[in-house]
PDB file of N, CA and C in Angstrom:
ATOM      1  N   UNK A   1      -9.392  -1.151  18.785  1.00  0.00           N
ATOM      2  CA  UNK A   1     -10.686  -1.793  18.601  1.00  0.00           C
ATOM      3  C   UNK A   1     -10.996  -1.919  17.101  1.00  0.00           C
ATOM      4  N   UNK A   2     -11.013  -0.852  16.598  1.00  0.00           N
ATOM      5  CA  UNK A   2     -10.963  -0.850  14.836  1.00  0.00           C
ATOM      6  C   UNK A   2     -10.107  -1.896  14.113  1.00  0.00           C
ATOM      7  N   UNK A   3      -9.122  -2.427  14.398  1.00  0.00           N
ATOM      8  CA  UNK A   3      -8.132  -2.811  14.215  1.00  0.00           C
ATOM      9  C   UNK A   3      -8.369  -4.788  14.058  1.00  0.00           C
ATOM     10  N   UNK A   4      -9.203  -4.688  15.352  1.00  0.00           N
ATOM     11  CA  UNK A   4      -9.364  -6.022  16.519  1.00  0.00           C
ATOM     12  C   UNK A   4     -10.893  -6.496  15.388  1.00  0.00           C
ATOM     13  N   UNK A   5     -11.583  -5.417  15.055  1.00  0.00           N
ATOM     14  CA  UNK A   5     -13.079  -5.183  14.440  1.00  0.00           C
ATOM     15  C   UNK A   5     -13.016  -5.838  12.915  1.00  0.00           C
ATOM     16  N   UNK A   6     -11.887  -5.209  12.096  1.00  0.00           N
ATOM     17  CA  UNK A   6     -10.943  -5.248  10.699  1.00  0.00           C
ATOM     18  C   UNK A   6     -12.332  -4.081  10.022  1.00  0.00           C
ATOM     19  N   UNK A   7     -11.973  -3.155  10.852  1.00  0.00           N
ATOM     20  CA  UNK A   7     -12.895  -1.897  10.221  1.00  0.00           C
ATOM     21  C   UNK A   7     -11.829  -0.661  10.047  1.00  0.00           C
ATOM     22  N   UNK A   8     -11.354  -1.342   8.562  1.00  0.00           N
ATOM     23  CA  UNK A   8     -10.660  -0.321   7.720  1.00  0.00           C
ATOM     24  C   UNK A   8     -10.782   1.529   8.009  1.00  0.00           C
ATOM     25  N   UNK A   9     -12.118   2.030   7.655  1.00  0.00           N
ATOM     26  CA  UNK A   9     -12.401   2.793   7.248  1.00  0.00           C
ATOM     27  C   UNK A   9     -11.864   3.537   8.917  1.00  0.00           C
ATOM     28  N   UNK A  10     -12.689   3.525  10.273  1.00  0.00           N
ATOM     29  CA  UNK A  10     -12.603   3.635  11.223  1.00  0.00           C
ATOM     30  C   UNK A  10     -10.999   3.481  12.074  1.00  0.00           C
ATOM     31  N   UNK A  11     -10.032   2.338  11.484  1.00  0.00           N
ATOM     32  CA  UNK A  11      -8.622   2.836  12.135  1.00  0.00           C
ATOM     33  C   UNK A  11      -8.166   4.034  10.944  1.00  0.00           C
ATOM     34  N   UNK A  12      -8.740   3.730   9.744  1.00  0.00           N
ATOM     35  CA  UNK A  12      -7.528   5.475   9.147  1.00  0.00           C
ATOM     36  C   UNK A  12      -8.445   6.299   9.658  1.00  0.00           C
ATOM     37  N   UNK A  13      -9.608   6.813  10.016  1.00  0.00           N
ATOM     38  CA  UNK A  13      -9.933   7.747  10.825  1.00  0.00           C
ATOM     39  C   UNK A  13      -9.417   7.740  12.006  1.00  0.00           C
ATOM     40  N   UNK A  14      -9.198   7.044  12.799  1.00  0.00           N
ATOM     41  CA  UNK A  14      -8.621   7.064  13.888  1.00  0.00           C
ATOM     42  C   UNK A  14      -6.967   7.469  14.154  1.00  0.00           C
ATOM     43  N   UNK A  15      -6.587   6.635  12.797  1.00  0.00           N
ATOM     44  CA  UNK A  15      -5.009   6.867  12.555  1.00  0.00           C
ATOM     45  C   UNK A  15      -4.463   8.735  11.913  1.00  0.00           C
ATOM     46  N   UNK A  16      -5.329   9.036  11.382  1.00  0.00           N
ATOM     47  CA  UNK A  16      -5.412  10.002  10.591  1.00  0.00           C
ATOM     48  C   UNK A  16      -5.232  11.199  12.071  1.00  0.00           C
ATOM     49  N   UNK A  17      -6.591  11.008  13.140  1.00  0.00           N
ATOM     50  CA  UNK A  17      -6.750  11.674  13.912  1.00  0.00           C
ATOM     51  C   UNK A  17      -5.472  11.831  14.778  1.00  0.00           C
ATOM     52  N   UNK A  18      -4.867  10.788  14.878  1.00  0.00           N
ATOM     53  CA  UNK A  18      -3.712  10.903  16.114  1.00  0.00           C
ATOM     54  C   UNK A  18      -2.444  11.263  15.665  1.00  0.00           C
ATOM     55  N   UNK A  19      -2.330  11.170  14.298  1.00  0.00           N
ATOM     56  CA  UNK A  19      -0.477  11.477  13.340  1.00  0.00           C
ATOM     57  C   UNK A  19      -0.997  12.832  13.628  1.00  0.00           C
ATOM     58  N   UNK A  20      -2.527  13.433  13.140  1.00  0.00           N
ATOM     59  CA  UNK A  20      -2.562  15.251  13.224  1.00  0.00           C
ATOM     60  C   UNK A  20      -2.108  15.860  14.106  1.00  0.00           C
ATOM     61  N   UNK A  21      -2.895  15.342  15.358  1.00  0.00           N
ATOM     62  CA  UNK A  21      -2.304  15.566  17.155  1.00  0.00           C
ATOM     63  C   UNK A  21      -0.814  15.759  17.162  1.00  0.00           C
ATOM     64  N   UNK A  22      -0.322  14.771  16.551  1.00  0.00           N
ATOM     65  CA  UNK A  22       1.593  14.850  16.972  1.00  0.00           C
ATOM     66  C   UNK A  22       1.693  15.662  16.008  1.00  0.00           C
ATOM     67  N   UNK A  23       1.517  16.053  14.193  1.00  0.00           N
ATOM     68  CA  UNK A  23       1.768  17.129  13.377  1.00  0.00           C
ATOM     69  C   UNK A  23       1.130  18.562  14.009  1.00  0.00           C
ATOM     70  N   UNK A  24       0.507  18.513  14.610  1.00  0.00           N
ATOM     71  CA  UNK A  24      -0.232  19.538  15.345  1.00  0.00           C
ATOM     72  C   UNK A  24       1.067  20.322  16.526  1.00  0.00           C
ATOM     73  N   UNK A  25       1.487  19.328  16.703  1.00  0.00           N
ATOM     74  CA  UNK A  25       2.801  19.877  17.810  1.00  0.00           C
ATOM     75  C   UNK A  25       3.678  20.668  17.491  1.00  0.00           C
ATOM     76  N   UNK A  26       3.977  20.866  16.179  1.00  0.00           N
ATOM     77  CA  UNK A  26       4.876  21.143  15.144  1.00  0.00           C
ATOM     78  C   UNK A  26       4.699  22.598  15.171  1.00  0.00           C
ATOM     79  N   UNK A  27       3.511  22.981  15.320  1.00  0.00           N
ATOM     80  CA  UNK A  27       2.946  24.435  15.242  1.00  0.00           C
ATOM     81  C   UNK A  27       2.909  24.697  13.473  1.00  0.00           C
ATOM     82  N   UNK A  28       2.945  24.512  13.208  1.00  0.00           N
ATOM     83  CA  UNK A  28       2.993  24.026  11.249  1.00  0.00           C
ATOM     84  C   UNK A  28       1.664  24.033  10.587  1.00  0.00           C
ATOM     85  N   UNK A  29       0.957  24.992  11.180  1.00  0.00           N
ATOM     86  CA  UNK A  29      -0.749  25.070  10.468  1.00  0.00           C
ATOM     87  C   UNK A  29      -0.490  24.874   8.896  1.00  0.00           C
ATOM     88  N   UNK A  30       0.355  25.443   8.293  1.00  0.00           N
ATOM     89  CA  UNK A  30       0.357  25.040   6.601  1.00  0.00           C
ATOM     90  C   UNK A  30       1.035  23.443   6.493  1.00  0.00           C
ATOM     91  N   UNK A  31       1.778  22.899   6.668  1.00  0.00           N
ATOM     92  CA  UNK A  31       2.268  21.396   7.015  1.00  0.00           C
ATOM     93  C   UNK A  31       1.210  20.666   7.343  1.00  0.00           C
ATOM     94  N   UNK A  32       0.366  20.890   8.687  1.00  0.00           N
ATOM     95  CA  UNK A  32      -0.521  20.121   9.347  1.00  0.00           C
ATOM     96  C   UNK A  32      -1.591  19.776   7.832  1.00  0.00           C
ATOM     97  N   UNK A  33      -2.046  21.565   7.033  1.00  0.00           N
ATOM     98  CA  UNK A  33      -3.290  20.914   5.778  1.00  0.00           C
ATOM     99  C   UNK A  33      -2.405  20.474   4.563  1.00  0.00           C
ATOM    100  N   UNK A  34      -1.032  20.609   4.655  1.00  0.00           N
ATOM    101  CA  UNK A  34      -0.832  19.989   3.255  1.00  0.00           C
ATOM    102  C   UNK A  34      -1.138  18.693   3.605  1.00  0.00           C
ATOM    103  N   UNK A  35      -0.521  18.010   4.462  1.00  0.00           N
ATOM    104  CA  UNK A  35      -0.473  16.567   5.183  1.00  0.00           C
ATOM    105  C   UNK A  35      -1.809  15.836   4.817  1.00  0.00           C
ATOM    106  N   UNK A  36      -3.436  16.472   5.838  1.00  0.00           N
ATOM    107  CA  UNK A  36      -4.578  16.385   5.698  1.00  0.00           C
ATOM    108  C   UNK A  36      -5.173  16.433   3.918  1.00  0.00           C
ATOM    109  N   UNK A  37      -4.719  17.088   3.071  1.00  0.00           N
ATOM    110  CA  UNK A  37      -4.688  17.735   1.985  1.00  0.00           C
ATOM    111  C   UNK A  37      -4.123  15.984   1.135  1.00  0.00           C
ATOM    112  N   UNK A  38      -3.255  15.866   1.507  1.00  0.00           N
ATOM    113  CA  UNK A  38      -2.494  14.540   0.624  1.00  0.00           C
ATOM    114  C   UNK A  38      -3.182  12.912   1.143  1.00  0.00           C
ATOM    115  N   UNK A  39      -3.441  13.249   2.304  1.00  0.00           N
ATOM    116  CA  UNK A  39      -4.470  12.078   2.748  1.00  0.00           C
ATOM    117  C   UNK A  39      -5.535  11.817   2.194  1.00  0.00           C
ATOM    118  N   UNK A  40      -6.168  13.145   2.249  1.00  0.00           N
ATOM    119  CA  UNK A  40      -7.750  12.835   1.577  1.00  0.00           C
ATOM    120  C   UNK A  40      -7.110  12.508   0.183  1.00  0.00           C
ATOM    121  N   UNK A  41      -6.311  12.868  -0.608  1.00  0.00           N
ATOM    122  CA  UNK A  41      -6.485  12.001  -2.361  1.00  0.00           C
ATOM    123  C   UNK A  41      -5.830  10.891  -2.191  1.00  0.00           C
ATOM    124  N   UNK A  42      -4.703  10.757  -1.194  1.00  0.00           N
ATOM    125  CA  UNK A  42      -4.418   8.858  -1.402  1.00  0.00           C
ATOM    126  C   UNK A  42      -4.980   8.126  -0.661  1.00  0.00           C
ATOM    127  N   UNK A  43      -6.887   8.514  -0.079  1.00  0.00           N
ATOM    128  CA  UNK A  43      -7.105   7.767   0.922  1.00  0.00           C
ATOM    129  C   UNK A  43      -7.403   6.469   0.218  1.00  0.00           C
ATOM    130  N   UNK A  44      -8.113   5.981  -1.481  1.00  0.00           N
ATOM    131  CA  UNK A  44      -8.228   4.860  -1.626  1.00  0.00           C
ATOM    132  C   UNK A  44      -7.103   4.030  -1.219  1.00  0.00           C
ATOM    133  N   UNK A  45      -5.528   4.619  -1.876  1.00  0.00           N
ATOM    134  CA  UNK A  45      -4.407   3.565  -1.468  1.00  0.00           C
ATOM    135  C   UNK A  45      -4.278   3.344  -0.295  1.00  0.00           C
ATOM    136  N   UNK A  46      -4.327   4.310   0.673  1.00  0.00           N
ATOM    137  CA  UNK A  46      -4.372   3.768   2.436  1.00  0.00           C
ATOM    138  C   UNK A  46      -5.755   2.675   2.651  1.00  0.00           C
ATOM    139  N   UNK A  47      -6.468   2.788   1.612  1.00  0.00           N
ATOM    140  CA  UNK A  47      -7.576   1.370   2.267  1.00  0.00           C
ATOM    141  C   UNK A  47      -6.712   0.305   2.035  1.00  0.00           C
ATOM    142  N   UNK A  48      -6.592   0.223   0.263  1.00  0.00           N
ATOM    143  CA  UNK A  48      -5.870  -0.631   0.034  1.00  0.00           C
ATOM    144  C   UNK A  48      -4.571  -1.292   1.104  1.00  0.00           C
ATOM    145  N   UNK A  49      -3.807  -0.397   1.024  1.00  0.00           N
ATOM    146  CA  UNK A  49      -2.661  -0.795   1.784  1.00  0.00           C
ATOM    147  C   UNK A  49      -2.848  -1.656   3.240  1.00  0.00           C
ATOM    148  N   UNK A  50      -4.047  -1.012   4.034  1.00  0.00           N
ATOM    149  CA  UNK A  50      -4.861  -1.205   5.622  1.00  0.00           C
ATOM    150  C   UNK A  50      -5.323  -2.887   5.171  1.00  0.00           C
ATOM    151  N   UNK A  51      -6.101  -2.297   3.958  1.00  0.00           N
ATOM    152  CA  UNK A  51      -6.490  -3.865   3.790  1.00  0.00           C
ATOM    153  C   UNK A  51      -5.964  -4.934   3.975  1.00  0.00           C
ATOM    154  N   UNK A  52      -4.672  -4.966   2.972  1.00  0.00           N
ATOM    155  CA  UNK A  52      -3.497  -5.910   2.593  1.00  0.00           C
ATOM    156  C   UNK A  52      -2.973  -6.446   3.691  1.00  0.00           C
ATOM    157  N   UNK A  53      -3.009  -5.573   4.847  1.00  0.00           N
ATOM    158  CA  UNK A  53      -1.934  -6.121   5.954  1.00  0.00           C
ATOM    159  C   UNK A  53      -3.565  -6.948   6.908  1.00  0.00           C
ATOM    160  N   UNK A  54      -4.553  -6.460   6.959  1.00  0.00           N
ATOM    161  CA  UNK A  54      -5.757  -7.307   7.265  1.00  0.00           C
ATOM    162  C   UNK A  54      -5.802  -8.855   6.920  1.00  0.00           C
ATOM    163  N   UNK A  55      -5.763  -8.757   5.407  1.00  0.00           N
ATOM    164  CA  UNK A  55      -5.588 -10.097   4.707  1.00  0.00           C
ATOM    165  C   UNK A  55      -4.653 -10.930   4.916  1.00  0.00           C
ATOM    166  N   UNK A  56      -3.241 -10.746   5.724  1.00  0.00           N
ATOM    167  CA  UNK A  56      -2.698 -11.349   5.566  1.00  0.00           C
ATOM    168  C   UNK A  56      -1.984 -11.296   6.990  1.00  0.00           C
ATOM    169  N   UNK A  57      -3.163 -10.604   7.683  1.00  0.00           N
ATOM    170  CA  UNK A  57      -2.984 -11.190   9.041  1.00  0.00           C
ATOM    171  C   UNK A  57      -1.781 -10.443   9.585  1.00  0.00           C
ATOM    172  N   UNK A  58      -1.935  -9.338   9.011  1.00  0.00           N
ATOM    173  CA  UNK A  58      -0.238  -8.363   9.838  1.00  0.00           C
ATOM    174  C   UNK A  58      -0.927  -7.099  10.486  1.00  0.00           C
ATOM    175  N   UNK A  59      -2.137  -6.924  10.969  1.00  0.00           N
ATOM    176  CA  UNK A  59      -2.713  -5.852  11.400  1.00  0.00           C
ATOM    177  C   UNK A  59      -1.940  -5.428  12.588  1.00  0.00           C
ATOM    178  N   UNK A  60      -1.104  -6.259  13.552  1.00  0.00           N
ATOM    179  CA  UNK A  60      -0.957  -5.845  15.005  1.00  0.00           C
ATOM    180  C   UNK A  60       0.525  -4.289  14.217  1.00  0.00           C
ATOM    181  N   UNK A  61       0.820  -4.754  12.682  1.00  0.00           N
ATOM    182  CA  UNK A  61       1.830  -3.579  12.527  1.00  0.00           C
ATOM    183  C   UNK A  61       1.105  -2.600  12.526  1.00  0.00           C
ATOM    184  N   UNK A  62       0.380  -2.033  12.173  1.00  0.00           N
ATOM    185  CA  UNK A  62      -0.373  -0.975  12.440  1.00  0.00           C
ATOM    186  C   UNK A  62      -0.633  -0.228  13.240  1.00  0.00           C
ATOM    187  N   UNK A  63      -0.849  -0.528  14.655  1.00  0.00           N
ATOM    188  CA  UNK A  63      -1.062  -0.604  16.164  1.00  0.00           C
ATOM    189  C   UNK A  63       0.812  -0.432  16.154  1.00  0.00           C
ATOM    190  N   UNK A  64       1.240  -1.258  16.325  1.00  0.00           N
ATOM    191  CA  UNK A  64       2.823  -1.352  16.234  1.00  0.00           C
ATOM    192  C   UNK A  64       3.093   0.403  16.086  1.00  0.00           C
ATOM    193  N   UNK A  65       3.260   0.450  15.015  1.00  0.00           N
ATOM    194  CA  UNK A  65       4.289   1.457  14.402  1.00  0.00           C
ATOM    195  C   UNK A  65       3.762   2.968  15.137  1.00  0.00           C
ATOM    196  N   UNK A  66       2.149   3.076  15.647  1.00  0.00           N
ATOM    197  CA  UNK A  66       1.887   4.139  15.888  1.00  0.00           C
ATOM    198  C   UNK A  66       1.989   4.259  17.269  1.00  0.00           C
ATOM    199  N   UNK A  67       2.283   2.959  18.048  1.00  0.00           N
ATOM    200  CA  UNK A  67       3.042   2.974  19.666  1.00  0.00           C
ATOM    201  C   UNK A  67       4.162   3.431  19.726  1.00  0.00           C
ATOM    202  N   UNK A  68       4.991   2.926  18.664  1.00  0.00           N
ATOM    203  CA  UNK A  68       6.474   3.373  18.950  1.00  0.00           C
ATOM    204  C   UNK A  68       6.401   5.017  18.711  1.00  0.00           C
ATOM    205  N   UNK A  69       6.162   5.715  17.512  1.00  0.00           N
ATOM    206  CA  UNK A  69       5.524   7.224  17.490  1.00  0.00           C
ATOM    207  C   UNK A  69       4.878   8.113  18.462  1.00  0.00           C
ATOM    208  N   UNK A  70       4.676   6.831  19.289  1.00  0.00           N
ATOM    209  CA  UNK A  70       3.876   7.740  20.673  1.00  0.00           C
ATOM    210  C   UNK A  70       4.822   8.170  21.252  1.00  0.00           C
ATOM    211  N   UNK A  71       5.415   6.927  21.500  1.00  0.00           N
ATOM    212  CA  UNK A  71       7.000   6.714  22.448  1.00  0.00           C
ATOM    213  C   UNK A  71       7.518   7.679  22.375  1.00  0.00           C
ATOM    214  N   UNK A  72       8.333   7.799  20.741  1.00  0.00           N
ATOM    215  CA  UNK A  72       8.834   8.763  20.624  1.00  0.00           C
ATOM    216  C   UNK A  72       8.608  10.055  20.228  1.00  0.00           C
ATOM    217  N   UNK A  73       7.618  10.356  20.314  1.00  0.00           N
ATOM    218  CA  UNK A  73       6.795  12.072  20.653  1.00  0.00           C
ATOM    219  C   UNK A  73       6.939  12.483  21.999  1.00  0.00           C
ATOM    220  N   UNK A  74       6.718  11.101  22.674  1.00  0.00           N
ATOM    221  CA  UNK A  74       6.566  11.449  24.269  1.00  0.00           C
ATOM    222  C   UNK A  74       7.878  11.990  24.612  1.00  0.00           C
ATOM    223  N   UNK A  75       8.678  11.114  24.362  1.00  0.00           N
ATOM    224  CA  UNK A  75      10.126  11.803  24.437  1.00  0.00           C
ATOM    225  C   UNK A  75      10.742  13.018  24.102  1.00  0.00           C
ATOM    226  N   UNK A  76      10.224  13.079  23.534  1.00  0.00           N
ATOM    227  CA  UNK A  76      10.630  14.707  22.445  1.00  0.00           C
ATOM    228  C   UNK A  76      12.162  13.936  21.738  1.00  0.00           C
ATOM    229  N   UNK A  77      11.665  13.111  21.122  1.00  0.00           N
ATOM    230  CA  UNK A  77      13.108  12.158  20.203  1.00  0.00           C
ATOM    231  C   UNK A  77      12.643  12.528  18.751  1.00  0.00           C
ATOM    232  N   UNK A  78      12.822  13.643  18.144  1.00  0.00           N
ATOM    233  CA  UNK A  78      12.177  13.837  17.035  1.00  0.00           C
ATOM    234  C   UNK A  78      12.951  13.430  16.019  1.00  0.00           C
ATOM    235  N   UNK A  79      14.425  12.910  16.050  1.00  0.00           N
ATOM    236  CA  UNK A  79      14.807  12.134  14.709  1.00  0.00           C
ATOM    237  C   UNK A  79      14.495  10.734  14.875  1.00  0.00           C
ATOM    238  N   UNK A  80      14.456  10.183  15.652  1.00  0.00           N
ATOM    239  CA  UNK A  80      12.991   8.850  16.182  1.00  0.00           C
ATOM    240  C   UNK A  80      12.012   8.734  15.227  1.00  0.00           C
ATOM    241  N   UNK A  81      11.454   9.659  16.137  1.00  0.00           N
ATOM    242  CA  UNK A  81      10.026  10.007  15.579  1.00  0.00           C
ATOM    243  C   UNK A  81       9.817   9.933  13.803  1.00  0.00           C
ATOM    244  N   UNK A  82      10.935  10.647  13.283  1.00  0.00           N
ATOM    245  CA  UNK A  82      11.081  11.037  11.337  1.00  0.00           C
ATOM    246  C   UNK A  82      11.118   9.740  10.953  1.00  0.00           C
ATOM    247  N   UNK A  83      12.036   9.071  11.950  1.00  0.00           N
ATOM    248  CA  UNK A  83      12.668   7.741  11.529  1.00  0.00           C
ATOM    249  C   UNK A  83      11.097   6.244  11.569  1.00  0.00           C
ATOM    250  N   UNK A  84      10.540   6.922  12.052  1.00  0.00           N
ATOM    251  CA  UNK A  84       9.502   5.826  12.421  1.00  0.00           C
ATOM    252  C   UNK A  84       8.254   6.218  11.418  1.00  0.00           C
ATOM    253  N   UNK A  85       7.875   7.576  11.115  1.00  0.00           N
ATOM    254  CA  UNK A  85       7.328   7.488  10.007  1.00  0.00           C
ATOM    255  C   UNK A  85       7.681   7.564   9.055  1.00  0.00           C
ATOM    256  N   UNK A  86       8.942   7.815   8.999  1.00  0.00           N
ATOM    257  CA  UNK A  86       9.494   6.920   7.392  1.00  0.00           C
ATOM    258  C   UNK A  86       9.301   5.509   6.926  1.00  0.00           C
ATOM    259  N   UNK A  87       9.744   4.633   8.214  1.00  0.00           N
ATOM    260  CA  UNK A  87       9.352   3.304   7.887  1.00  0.00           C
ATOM    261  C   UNK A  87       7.915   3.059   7.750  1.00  0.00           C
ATOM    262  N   UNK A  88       6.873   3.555   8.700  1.00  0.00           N
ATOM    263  CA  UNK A  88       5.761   3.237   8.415  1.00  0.00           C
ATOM    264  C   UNK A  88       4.965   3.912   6.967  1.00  0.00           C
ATOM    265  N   UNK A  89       5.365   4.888   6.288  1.00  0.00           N
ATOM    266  CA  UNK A  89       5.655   5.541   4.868  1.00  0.00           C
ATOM    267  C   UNK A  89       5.484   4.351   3.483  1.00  0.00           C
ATOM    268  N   UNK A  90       7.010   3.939   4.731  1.00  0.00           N
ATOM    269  CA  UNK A  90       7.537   2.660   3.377  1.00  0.00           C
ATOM    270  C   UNK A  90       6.985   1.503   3.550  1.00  0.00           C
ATOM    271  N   UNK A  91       6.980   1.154   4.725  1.00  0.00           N
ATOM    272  CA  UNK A  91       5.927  -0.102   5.003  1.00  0.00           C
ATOM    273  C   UNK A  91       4.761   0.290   4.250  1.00  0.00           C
ATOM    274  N   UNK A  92       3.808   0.964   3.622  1.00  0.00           N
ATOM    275  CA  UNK A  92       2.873   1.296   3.201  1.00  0.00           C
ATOM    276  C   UNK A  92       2.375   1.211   2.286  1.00  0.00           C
ATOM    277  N   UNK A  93       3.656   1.827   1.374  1.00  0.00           N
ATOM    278  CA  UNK A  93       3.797   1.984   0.326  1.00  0.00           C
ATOM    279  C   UNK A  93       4.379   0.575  -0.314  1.00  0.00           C
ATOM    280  N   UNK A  94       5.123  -0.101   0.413  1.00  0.00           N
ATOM    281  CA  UNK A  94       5.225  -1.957  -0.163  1.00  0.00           C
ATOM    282  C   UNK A  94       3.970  -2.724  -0.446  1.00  0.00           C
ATOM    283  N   UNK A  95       3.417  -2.320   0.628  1.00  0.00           N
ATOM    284  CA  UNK A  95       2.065  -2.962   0.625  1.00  0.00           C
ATOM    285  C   UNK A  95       1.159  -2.745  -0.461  1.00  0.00           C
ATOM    286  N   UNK A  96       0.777  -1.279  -0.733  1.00  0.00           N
ATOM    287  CA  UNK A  96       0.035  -0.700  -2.248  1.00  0.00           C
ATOM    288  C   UNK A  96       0.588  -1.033  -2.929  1.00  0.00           C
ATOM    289  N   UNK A  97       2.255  -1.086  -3.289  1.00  0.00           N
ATOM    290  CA  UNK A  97       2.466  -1.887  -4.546  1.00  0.00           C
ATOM    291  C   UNK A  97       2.509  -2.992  -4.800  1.00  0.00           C
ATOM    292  N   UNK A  98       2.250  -3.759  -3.465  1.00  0.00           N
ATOM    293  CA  UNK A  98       2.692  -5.147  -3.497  1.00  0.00           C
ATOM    294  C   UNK A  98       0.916  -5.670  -4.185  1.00  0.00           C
ATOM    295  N   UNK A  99      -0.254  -4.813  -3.678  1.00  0.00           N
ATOM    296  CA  UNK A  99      -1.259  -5.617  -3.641  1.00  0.00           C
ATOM    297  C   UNK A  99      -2.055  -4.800  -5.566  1.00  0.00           C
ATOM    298  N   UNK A 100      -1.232  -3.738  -5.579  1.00  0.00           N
ATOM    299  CA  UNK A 100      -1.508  -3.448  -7.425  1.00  0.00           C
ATOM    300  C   UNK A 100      -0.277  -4.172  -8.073  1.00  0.00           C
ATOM    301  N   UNK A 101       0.342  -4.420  -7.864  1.00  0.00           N
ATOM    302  CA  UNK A 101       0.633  -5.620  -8.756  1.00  0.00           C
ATOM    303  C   UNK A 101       0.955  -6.933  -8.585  1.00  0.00           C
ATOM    304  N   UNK A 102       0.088  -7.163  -7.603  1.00  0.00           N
ATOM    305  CA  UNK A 102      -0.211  -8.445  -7.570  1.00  0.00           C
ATOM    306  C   UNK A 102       0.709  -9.045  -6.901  1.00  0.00           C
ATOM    307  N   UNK A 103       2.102  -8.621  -6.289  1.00  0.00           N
ATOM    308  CA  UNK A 103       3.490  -9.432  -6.049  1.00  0.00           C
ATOM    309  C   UNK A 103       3.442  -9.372  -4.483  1.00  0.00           C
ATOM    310  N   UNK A 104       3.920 -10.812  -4.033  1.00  0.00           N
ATOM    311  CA  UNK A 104       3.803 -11.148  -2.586  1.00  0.00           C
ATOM    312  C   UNK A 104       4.809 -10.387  -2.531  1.00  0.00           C
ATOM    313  N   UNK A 105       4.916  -9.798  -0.734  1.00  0.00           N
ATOM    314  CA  UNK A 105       5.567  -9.225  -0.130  1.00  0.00           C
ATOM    315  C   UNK A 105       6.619  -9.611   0.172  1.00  0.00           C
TER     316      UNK A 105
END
């Protein structure tokens, strides 16, 4: 719905809430706040980044990448799983650099 809305602020709360849930599985209470811990200071670049794919009309990746993560949690496929937030990591991180310096994707 956040997503469908283009209410930034509300899918990384939302997004934020559901990566914890699956880091939460981990049993990793120090992992789970470094994680929480590194979010809250790069949350401007996650607007940014949320934004970028808004603007240019790529929001359904978003939704995307955190279905397949479901998938593979559900499974208990945990080199999947590494493998899928790596890309969504890097997908991310193209995007913040793509939209601070200015260079199409």
């Amino acid at each position: 719905k956040a997503i469908n809305q283009r209410d930034i602020i509300t899918y990384l709360n939302q997004d934020e809430a559901f990566l914890e849930i699956i880091y939460a599985a981990s049993n990793n209470a120090v992992m789970v706040n470094v994680i929480k811990s590194l979010w809250a200071r790069c949350r401007p670049y996650k607007i940014i980044g949320a934004k970028r794919s808004f603007d240019m009309n790529k929001s359904e990746s978003l939704w995307e990448n955190q279905e397949a993560l479901l998938s593979a949690a559900t499974e208990k496929d945990g080199k999947l799983a590494a493998a899928l937030s790596e890309k969504s990591l890097r997908e991310a991180s193209h995007r913040i650099e793509a939209t601070l310096s200015s260079k199409p994707l």
